[in-house]
Protein backbone atom coordinates (compact mmCIF):
# COMPACT_ATOMS: atom_id res chain seq x y z
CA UNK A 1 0.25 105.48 -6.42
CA UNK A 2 0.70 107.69 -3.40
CA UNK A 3 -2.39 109.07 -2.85
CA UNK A 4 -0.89 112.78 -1.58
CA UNK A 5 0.54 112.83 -5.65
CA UNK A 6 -1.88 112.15 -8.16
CA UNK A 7 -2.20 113.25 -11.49
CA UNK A 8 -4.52 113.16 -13.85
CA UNK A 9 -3.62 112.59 -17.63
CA UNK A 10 -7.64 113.70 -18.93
CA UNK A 11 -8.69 113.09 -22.89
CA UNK A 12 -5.69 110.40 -23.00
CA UNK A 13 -6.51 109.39 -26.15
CA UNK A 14 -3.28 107.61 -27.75
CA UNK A 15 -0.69 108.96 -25.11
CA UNK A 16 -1.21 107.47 -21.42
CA UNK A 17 1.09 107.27 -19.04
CA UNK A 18 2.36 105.00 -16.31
CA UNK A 19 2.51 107.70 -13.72
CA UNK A 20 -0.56 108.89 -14.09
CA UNK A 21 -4.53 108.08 -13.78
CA UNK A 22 -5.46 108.34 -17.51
CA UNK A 23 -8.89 109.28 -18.15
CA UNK A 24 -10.47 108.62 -22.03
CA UNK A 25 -14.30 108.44 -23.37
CA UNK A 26 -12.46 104.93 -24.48
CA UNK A 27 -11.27 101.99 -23.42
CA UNK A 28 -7.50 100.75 -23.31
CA UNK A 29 -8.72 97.96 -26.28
CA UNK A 30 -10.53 100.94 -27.92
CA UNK A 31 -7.45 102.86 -28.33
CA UNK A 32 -4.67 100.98 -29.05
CA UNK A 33 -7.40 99.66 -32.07
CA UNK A 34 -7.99 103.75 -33.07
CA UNK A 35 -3.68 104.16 -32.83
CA UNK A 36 -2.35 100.86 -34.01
CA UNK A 37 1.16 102.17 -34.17
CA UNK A 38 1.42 103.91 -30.93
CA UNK A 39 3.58 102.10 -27.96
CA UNK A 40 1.50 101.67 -24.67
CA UNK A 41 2.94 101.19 -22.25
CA UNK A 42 2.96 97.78 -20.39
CA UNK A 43 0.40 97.60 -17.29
CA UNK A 44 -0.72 101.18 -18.24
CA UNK A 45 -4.41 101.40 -17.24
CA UNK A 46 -7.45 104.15 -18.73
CA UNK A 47 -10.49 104.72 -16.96
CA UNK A 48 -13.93 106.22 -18.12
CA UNK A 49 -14.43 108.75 -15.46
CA UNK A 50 -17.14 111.52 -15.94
CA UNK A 51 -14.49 114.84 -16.51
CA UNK A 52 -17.31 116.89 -15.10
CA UNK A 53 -17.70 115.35 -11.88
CA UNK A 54 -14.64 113.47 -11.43
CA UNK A 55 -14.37 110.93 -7.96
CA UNK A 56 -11.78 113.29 -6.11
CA UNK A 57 -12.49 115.44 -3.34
CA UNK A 58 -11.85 119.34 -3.75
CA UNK A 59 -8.00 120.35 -3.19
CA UNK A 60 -6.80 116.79 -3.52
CA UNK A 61 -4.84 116.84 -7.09
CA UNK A 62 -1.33 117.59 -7.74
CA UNK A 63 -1.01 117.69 -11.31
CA UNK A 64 -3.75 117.74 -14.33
CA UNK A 65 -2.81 116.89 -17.66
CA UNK A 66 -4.97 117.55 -20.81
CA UNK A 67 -2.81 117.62 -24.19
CA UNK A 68 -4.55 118.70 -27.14
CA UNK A 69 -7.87 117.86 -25.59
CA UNK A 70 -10.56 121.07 -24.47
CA UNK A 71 -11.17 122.01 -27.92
CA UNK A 72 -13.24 118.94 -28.63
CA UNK A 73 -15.65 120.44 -25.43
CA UNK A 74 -18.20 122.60 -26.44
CA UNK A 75 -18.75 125.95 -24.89
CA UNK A 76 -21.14 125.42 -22.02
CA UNK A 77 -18.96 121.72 -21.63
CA UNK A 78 -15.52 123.90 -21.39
CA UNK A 79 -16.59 126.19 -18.30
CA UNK A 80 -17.49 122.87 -16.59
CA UNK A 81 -14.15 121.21 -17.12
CA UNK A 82 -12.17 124.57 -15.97
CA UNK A 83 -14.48 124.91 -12.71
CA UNK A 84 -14.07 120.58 -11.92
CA UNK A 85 -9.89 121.03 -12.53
CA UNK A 86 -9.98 124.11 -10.26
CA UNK A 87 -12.28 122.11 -7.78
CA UNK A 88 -9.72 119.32 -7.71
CA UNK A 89 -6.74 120.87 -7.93
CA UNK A 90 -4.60 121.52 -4.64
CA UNK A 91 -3.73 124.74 -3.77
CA UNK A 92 0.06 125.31 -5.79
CA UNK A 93 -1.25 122.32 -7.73
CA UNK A 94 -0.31 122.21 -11.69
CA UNK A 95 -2.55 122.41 -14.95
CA UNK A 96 -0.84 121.51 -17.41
CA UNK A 97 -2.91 121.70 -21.07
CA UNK A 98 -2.26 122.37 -24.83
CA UNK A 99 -4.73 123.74 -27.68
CA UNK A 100 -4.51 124.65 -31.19
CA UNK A 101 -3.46 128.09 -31.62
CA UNK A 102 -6.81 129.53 -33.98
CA UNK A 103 -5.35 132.60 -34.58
CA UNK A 104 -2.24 131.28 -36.25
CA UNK A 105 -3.95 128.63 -37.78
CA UNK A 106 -6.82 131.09 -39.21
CA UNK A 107 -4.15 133.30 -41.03
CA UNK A 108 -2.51 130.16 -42.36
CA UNK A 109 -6.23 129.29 -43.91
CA UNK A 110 -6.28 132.90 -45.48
CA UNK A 111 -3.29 132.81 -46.59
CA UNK A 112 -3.60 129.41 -48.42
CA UNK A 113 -4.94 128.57 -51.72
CA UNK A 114 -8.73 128.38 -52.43
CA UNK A 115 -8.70 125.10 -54.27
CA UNK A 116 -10.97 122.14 -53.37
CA UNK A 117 -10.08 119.09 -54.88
CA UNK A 118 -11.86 115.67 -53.49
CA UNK A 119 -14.56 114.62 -50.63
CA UNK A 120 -13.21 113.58 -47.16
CA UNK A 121 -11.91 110.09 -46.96
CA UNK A 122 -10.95 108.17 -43.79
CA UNK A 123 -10.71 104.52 -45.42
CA UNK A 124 -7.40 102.78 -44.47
CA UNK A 125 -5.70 103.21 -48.26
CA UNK A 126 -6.89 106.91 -47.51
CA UNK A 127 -5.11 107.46 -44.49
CA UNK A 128 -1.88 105.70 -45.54
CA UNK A 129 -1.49 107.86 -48.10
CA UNK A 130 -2.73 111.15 -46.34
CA UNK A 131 -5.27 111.99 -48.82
CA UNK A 132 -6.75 114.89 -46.90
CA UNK A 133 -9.33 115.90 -49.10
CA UNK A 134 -7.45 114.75 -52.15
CA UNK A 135 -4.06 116.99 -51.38
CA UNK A 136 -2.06 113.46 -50.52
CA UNK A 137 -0.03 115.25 -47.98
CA UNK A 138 0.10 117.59 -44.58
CA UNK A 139 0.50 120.35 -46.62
CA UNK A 140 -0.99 123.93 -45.80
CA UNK A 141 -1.32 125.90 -48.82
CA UNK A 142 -4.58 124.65 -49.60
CA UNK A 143 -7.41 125.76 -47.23
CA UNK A 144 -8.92 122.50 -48.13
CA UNK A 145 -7.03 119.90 -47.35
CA UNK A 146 -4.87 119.23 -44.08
CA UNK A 147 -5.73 122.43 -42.78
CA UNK A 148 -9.73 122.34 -42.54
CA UNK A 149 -8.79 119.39 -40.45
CA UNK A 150 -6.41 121.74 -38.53
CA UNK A 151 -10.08 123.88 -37.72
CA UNK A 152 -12.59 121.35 -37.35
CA UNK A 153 -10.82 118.65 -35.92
CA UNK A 154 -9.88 114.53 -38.22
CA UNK A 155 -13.84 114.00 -37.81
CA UNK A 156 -12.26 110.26 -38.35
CA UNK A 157 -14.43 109.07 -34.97
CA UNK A 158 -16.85 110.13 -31.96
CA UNK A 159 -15.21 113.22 -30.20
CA UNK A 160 -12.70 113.85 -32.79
CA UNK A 161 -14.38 116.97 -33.78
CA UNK A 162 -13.28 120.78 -32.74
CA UNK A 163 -15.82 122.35 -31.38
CA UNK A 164 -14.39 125.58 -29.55
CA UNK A 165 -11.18 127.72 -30.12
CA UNK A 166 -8.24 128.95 -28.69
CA UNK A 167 -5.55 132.01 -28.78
CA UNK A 168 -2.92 133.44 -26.03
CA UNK A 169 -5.09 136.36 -25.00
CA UNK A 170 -7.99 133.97 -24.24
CA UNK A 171 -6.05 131.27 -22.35
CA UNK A 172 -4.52 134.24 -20.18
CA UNK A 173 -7.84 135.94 -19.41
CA UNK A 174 -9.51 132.68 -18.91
CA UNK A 175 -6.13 131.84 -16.17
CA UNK A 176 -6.90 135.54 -14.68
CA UNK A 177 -10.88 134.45 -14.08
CA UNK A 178 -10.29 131.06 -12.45
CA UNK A 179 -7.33 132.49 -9.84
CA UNK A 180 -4.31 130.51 -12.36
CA UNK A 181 -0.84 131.62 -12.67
CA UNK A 182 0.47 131.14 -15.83
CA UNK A 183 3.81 129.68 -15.23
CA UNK A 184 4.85 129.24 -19.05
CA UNK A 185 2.95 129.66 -21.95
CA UNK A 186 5.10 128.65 -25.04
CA UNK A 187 3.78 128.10 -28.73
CA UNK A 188 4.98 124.55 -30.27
CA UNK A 189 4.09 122.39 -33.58
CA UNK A 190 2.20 119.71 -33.36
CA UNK A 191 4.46 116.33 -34.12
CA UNK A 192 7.25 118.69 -34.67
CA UNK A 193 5.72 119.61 -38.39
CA UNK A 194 1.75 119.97 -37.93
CA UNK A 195 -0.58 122.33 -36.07
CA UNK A 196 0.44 125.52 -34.54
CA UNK A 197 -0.10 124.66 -30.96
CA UNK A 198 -0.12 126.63 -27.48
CA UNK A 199 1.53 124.90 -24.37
CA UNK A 200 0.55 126.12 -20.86
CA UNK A 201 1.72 125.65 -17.47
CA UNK A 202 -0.35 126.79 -14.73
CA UNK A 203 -0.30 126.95 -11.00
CA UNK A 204 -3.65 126.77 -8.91
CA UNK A 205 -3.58 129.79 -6.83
């Protein structure tokens, strides 16, 4: 990789790329175990760098990736990942990042029936037949079922808890602070069908 273009693909998870350095709490045997149905793609590599003091030199990054990733940091951990990407970041460099949109998925909750049904499960018969909390579907209009996952993250492994929350006025105060320009902030659905997400684009200023 051209060292004048990297990118960073942070909290990879089940989604690294060939064209960029994918950073994950995991190993590349760790994850394709946690997503056996994902494709990987062939010679793609993860490493376990620390996100708060990553090995790049200030102003050396072209492009940062983190999808559906800074709400498992907590709230002292987030304004330490916002200050390293700004550190790294070159000058007209991109941030690219996507959350789960709390307010919309807080008014969902509200709106949704108040019906518990059944404990967690995360046992393989369990997940294959998407019992979320004994619902047996993605459905929201139970507050207890698909979306309490939606809030507080699958809780089906180590860091796949939410722990911090995110709407549109935040994201564009938080840009404002760290000297971002929001180049496109668009609101999306998770898989097509899931969690009301937020998608931003932003330019290091």
């Amino acid at each position: 990789m051209n060292t004048e273009e990297i990118k960073l693909n942070i909290g990879c998870g089940g989604r690294p790329l060939l064209d960029y350095i994918n950073i994950d709490m995991d190993n590349l045997e760790a994850l394709k175990e946690r997503y056996p149905h994902q494709n990987f793609p062939e010679g793609v590599e993860v490493y376990n760098h620390d996100i708060f003091n990553l090995p790049y030199k200030d102003n050396s990054i072209l492009e940062i990736k983190a999808s559906a990733f800074i709400e498992h940091l907590s709230f002292k951990d987030e304004k330490k990942f916002f200050y390293e990407v700004k550190r790294v970041l070159k000058k007209e460099g991109i941030f690219k990042f996507s959350v789960p949109n709390f307010e919309k998925v807080v008014k969902m909750w509200l709106a949704a029936k108040d019906e518990w049904k059944d404990f967690y499960r995360d046992d393989d018969q369990a997940i294959a037949k998407q019992h979320w909390f004994g619902n047996y579907s993605y459905s929201t209009d139970n507050r207890w079922g698909y979306l309490t996952a939606m809030l507080f993250g699958s809780q089906n492994g180590e860091g796949q808890f939410h722990v911090n929350a995110y709407t549109i006025a935040k994201i564009e105060a938080m840009m404002k602070k760290l000297e971002f320009e929001i180049v496109e902030i668009k609101e999306f659905l998770w898989k097509g069908d899931r969690d009301p997400m937020i998608r931003v684009i932003a330019k290091n200023l």
